[in-house]
N, C-alpha and C. Protein backbone atom coordinates (compact mmCIF):
# COMPACT_ATOMS: atom_id res chain seq x y z
N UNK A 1 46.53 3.54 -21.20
CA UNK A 1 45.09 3.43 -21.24
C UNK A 1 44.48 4.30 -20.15
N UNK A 2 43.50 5.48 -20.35
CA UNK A 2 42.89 5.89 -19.63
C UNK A 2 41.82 5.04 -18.68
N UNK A 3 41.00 6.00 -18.02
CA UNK A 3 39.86 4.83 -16.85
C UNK A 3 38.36 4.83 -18.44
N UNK A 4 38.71 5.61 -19.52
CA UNK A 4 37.12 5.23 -20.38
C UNK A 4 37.53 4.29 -21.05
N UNK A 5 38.83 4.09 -21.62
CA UNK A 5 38.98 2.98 -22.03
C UNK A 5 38.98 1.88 -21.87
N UNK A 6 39.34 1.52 -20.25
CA UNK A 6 39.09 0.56 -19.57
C UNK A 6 37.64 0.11 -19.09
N UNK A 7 36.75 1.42 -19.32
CA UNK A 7 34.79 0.97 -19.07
C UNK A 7 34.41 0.24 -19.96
N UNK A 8 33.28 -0.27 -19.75
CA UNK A 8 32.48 -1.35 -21.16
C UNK A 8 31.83 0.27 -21.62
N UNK A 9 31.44 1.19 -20.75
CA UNK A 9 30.71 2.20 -21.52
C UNK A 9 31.26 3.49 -21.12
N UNK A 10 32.15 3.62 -22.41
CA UNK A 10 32.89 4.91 -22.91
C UNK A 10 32.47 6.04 -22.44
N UNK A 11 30.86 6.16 -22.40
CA UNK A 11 30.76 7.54 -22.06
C UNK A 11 30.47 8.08 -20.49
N UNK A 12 31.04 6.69 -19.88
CA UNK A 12 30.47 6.72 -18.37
C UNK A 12 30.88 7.85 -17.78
N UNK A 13 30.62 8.99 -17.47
CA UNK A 13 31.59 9.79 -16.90
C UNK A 13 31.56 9.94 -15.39
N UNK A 14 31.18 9.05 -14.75
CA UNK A 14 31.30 8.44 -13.26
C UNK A 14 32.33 7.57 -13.29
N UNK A 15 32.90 6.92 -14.27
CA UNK A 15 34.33 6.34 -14.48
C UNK A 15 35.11 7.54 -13.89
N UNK A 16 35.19 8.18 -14.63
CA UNK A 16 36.22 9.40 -14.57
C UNK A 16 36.71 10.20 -13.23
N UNK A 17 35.25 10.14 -12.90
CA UNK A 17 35.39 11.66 -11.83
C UNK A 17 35.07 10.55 -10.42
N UNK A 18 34.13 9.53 -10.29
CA UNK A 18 33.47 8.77 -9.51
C UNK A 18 32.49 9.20 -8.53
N UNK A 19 31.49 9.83 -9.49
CA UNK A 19 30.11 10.53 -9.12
C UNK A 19 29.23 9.85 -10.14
N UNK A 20 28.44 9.69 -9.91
CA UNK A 20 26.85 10.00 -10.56
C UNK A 20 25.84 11.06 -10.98
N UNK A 21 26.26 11.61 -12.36
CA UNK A 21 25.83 12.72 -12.36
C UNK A 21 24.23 12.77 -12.30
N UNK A 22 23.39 11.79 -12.57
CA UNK A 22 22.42 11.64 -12.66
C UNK A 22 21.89 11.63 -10.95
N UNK A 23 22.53 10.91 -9.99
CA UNK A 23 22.30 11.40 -8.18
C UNK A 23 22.96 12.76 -8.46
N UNK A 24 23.79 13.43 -8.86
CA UNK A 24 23.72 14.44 -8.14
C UNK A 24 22.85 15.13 -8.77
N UNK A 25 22.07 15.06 -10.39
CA UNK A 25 21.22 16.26 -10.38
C UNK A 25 19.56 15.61 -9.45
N UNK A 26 19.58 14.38 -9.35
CA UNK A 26 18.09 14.39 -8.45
C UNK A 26 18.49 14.91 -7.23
N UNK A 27 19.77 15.13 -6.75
CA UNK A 27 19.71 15.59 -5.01
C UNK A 27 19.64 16.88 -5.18
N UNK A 28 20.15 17.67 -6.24
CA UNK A 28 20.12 19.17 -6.43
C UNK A 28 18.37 19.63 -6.68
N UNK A 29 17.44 18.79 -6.90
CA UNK A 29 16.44 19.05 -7.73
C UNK A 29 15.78 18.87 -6.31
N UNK A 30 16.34 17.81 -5.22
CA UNK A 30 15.36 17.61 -3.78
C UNK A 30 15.74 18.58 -3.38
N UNK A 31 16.86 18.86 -3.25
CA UNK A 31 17.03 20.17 -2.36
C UNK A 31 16.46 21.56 -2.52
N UNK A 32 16.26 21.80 -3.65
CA UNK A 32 15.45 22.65 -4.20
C UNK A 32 14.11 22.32 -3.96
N UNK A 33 13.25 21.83 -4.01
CA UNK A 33 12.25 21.31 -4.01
C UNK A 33 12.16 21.43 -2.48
N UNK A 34 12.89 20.76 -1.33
CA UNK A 34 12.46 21.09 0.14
C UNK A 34 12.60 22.52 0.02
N UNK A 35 13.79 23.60 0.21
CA UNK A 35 13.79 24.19 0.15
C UNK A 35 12.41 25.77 -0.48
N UNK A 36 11.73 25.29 -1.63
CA UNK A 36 10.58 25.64 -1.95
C UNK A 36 9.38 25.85 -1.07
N UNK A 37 9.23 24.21 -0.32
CA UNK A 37 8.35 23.93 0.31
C UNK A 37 8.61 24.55 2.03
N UNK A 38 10.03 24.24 2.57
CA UNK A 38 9.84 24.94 3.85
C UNK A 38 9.70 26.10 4.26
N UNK A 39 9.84 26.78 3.03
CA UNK A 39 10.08 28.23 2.95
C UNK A 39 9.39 29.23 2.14
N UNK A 40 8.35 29.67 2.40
CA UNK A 40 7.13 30.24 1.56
C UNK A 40 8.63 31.72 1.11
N UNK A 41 8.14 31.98 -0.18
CA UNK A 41 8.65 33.05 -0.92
C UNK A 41 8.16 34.50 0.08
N UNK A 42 9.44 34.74 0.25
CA UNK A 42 9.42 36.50 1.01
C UNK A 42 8.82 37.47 0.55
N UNK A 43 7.37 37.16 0.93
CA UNK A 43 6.59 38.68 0.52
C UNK A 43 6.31 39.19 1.78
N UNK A 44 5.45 40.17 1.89
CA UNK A 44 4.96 41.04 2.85
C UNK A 44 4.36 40.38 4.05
N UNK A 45 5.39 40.00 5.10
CA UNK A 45 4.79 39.21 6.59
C UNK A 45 3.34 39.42 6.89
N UNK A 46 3.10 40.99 7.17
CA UNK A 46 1.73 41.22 7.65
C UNK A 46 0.46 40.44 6.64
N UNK A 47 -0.33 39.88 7.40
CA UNK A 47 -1.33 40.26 6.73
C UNK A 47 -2.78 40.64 6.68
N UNK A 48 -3.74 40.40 5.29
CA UNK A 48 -4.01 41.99 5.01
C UNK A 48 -5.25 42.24 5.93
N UNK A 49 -5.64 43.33 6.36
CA UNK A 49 -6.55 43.84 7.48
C UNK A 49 -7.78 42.62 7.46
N UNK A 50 -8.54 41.98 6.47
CA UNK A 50 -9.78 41.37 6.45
C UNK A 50 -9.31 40.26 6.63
N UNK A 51 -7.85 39.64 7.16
CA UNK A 51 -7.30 38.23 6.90
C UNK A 51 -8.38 37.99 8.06
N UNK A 52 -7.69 38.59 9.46
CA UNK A 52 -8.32 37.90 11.02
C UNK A 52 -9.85 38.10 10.99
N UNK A 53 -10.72 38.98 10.43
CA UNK A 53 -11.95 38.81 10.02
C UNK A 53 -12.71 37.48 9.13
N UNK A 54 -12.08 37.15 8.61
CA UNK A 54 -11.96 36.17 7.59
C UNK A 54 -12.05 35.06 8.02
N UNK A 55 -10.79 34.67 9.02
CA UNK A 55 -10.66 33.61 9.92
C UNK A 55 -11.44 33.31 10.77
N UNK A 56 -11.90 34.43 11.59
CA UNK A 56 -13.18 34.64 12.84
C UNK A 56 -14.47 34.06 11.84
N UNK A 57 -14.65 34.11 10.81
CA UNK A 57 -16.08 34.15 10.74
C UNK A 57 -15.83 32.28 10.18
N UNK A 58 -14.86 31.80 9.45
CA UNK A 58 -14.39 30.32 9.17
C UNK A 58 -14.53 29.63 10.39
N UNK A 59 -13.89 30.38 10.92
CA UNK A 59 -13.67 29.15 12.84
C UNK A 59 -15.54 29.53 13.24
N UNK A 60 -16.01 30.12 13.33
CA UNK A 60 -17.77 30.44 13.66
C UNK A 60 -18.61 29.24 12.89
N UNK A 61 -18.16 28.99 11.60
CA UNK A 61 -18.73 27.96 10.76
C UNK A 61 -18.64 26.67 11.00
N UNK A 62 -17.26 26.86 10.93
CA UNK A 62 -16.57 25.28 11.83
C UNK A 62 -17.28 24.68 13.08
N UNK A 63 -17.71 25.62 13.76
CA UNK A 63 -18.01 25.13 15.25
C UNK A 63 -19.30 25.51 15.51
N UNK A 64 -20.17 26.11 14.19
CA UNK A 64 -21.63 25.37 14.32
C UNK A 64 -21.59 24.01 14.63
N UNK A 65 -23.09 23.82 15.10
CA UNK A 65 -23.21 22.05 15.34
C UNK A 65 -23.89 21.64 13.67
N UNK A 66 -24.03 20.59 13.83
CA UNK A 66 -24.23 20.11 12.17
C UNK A 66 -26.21 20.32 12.71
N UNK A 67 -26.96 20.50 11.42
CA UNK A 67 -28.34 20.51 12.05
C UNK A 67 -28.93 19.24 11.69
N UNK A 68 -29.96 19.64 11.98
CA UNK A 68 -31.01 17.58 12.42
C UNK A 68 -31.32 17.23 10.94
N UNK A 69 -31.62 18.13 10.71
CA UNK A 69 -31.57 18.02 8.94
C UNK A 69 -30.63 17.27 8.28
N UNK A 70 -29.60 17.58 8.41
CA UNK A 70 -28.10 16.94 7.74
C UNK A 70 -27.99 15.79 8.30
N UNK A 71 -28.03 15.81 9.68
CA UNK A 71 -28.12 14.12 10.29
C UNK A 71 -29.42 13.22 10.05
N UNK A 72 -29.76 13.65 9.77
CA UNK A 72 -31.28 12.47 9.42
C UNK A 72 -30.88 12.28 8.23
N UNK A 73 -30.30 12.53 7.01
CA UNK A 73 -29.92 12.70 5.98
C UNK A 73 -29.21 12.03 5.56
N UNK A 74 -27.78 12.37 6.46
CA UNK A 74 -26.34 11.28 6.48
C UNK A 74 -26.90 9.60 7.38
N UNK A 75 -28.04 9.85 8.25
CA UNK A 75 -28.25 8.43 8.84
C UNK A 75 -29.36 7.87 7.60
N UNK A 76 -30.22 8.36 6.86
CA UNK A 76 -30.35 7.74 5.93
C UNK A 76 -29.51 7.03 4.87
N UNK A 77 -28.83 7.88 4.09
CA UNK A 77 -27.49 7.30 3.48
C UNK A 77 -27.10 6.10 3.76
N UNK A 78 -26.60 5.86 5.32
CA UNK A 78 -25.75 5.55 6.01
C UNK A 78 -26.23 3.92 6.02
N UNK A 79 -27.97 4.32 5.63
CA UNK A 79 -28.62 3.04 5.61
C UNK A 79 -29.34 2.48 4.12
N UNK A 80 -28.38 3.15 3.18
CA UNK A 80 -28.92 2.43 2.06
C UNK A 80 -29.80 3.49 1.46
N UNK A 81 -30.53 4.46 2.57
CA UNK A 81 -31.91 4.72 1.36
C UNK A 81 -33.03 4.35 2.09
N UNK A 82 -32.81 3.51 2.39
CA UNK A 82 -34.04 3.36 2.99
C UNK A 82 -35.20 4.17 3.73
């Protein structure tokens, strides 16, 4: 008698070998998957001349102050409406 004959389910083939093929394809599928994520796809390091322009004028926006307008606005809200 082989080890499938001896399973209640014949086609176990973790009987056989004593793996889980089903863990090993979700660990192959995480690993791939981190792998994806820690590691942006190898294109061209630099980048492109208007990037740091781009950024300078985002961070300028950011660190306006909010105006009285918007806060009288959000403290209305804040109160229903009223």
């Amino acid at each position: 008698m082989n080890s499938l004959e001896n399973n209640d389910e014949a086609g176990d083939v973790s009987a056989v070998n004593g793996t889980n093929p089903a863990t090993n394809q979700d660990a192959k599928v995480a690993e791939t998957e981190e792998k994806a994520i820690s590691k942006p796809a190898k294109t061209d390091q630099r980048e492109p001349e208007w990037a740091s322009g781009l950024k300078q004028l985002y961070n300028s926006v950011v660190d306006e102050p909010i105006p009285d307008m918007f806060k009288d606005l959000l403290a209305k809200l804040d109160d229903g409406g009223k």
